[in-house]
N, C-alpha and C. Protein backbone atom coordinates (compact mmCIF):
# COMPACT_ATOMS: atom_id res chain seq x y z
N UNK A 1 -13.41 15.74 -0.65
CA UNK A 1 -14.85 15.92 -0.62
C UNK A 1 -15.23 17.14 0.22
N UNK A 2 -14.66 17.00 0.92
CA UNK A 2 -15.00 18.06 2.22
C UNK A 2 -14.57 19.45 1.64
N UNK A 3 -13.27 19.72 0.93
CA UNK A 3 -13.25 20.80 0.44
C UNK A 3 -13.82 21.39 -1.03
N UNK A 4 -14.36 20.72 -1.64
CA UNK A 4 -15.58 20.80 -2.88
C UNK A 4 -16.78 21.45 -2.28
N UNK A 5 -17.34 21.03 -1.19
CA UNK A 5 -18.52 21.59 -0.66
C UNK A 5 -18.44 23.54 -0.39
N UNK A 6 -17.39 24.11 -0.61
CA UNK A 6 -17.19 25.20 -0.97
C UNK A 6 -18.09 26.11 -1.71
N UNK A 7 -17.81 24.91 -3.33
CA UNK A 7 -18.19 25.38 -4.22
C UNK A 7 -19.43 24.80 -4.42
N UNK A 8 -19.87 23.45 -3.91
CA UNK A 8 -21.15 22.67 -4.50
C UNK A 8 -21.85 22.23 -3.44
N UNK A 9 -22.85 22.45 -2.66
CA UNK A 9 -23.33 22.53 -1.19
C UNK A 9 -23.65 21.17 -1.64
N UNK A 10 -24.04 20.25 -2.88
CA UNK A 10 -24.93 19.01 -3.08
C UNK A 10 -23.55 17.94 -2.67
N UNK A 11 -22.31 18.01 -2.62
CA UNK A 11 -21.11 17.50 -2.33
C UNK A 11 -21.34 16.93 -0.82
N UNK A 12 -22.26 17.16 -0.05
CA UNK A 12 -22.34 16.66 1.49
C UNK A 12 -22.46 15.28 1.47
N UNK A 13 -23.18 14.79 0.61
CA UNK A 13 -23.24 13.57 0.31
C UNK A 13 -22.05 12.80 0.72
N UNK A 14 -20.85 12.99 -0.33
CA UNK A 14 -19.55 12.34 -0.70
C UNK A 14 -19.16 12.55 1.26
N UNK A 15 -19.38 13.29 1.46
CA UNK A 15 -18.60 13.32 2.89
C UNK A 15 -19.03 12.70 4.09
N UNK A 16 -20.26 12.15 3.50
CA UNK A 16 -20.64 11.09 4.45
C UNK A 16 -20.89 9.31 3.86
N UNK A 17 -20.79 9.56 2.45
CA UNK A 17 -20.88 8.50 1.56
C UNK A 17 -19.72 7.57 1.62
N UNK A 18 -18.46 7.99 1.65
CA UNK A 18 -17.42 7.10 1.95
C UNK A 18 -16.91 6.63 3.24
N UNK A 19 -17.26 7.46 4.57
CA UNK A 19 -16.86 6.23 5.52
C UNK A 19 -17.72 5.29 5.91
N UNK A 20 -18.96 5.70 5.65
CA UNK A 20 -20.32 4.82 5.99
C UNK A 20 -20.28 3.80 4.99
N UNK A 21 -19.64 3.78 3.72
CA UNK A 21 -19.37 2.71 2.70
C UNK A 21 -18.24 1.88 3.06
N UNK A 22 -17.44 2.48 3.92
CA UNK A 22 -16.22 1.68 4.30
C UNK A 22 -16.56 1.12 5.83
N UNK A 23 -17.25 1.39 6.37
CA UNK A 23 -17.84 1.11 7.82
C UNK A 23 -18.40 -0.96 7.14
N UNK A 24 -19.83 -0.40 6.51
CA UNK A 24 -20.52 -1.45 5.88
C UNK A 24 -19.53 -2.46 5.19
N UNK A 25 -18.67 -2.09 4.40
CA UNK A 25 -17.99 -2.93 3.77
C UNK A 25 -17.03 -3.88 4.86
N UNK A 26 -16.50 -2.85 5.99
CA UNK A 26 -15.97 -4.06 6.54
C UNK A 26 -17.03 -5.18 7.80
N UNK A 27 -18.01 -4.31 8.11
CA UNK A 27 -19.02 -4.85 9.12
C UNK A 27 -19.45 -6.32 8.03
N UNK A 28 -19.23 -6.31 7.13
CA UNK A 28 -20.06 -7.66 5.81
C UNK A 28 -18.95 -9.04 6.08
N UNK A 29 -17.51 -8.37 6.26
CA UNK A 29 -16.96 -9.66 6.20
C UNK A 29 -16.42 -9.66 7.61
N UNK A 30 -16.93 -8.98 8.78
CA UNK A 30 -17.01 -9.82 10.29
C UNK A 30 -18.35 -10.65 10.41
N UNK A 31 -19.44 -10.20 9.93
CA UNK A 31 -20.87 -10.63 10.13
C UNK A 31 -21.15 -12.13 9.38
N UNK A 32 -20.00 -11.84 8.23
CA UNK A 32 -20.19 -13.22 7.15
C UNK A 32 -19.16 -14.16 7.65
N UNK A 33 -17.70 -13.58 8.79
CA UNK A 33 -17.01 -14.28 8.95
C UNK A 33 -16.12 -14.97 7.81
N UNK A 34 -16.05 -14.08 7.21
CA UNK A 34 -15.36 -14.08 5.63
C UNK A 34 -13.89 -13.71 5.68
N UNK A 35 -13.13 -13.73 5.33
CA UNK A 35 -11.66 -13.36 5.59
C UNK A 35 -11.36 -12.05 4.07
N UNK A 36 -10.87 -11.28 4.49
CA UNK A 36 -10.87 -10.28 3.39
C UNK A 36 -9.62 -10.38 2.48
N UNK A 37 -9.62 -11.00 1.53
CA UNK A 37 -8.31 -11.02 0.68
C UNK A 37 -8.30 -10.35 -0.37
N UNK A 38 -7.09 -10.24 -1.32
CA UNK A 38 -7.48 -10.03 -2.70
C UNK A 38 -7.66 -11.47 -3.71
N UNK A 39 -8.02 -11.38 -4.74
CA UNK A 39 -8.76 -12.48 -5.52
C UNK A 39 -7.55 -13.25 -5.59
N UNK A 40 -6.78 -14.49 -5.74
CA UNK A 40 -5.46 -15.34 -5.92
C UNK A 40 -4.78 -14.54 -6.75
N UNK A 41 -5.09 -14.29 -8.33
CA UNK A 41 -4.24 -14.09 -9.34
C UNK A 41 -3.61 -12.53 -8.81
N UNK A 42 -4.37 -11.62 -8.21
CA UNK A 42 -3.76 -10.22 -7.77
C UNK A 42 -2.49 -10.63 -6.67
N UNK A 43 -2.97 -11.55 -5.72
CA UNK A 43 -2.39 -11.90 -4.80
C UNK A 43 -0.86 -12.22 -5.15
N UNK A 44 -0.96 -13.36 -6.42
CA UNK A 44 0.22 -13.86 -6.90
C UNK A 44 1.21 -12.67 -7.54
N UNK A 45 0.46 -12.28 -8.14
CA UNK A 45 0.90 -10.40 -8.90
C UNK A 45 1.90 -9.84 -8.07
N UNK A 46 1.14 -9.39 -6.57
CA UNK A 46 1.92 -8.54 -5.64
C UNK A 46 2.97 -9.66 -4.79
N UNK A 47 2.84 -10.62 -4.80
CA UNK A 47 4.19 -11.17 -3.67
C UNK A 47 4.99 -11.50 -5.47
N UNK A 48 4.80 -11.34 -6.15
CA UNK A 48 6.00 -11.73 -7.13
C UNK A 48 6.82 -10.37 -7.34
N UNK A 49 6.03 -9.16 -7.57
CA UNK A 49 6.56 -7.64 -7.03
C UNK A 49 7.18 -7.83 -5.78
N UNK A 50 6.66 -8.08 -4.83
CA UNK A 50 7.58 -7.89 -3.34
C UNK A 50 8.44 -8.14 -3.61
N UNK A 51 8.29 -9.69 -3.90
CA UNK A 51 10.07 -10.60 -4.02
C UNK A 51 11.06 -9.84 -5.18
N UNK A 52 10.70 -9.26 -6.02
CA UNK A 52 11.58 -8.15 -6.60
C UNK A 52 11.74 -7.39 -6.33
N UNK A 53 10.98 -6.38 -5.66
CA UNK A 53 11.47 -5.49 -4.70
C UNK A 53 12.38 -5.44 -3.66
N UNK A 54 12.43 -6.81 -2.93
CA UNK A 54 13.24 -7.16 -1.83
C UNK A 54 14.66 -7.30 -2.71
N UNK A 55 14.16 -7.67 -3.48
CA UNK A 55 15.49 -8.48 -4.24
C UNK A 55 16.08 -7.09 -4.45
N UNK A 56 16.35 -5.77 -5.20
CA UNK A 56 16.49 -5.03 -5.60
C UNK A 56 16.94 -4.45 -4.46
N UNK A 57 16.32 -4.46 -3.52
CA UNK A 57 16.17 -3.59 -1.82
C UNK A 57 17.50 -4.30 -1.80
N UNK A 58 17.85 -5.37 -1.07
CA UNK A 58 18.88 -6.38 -0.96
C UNK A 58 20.12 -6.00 -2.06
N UNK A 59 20.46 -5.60 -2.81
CA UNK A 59 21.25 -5.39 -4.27
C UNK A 59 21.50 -3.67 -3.77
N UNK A 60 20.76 -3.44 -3.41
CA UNK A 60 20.85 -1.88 -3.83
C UNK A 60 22.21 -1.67 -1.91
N UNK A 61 21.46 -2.17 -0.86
CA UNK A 61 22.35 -2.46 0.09
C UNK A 61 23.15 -2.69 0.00
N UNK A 62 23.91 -3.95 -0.61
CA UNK A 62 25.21 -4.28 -1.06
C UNK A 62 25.79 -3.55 -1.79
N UNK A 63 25.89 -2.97 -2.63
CA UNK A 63 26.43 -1.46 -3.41
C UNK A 63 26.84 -0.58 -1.87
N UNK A 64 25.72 0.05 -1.31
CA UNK A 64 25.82 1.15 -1.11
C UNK A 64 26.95 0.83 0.44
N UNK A 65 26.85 -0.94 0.80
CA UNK A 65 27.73 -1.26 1.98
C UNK A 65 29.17 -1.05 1.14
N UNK A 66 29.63 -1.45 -0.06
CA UNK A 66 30.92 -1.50 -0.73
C UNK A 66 31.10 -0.35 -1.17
N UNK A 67 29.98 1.06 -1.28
CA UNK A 67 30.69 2.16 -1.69
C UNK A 67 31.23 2.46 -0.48
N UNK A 68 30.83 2.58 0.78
CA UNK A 68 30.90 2.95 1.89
C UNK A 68 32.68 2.43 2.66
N UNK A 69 32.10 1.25 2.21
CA UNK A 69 33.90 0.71 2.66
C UNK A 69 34.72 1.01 1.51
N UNK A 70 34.58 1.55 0.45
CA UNK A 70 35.70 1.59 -0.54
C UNK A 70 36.17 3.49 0.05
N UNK A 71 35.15 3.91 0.43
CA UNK A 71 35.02 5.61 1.17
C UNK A 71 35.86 5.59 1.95
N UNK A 72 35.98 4.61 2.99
CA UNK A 72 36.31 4.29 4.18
C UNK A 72 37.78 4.00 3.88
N UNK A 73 38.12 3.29 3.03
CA UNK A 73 39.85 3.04 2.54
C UNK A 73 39.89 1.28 3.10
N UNK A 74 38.63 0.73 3.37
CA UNK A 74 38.75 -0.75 3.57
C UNK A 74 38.93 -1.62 2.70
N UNK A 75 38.34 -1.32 1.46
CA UNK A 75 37.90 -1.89 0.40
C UNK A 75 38.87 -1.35 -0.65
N UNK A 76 39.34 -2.23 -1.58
CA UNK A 76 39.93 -1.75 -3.04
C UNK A 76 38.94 -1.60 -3.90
């Protein structure tokens, strides 16, 4: 935003429009005492990604511990 105003002086807006939108947005759920989540079904979405990710993370370690010892002359 900030570097658009270069070319488009009406761009000042945007550069004060988004932290004052992100200020308000979080001041709504201390004031409401609301807890900020994502909706369940997104929620379920991303920890079912994690857990494959980890899983993969975890897999990809084990490889790279057995190339390492096969490097090493520990491993056949």
């Amino acid at each position: 935003a900030i570097s658009s105003l270069k070319s488009n002086p009406d761009a000042v807006m945007y550069v004060y429009a988004l932290p004052i939108s992100c200020i308000l947005f979080g001041a709504f759920f201390v004031f409401t005492n609301r807890p900020a989540a994502l909706p369940k079904p997104a929620a379920d979405y991303f920890d079912r990604l994690n857990g494959k990710l980890a899983t993969s993370f975890e897999e990809l370690q084990e490889r790279y511990k057995r190339y390492r010892r096969r490097k090493a002359g520990l491993e056949a």
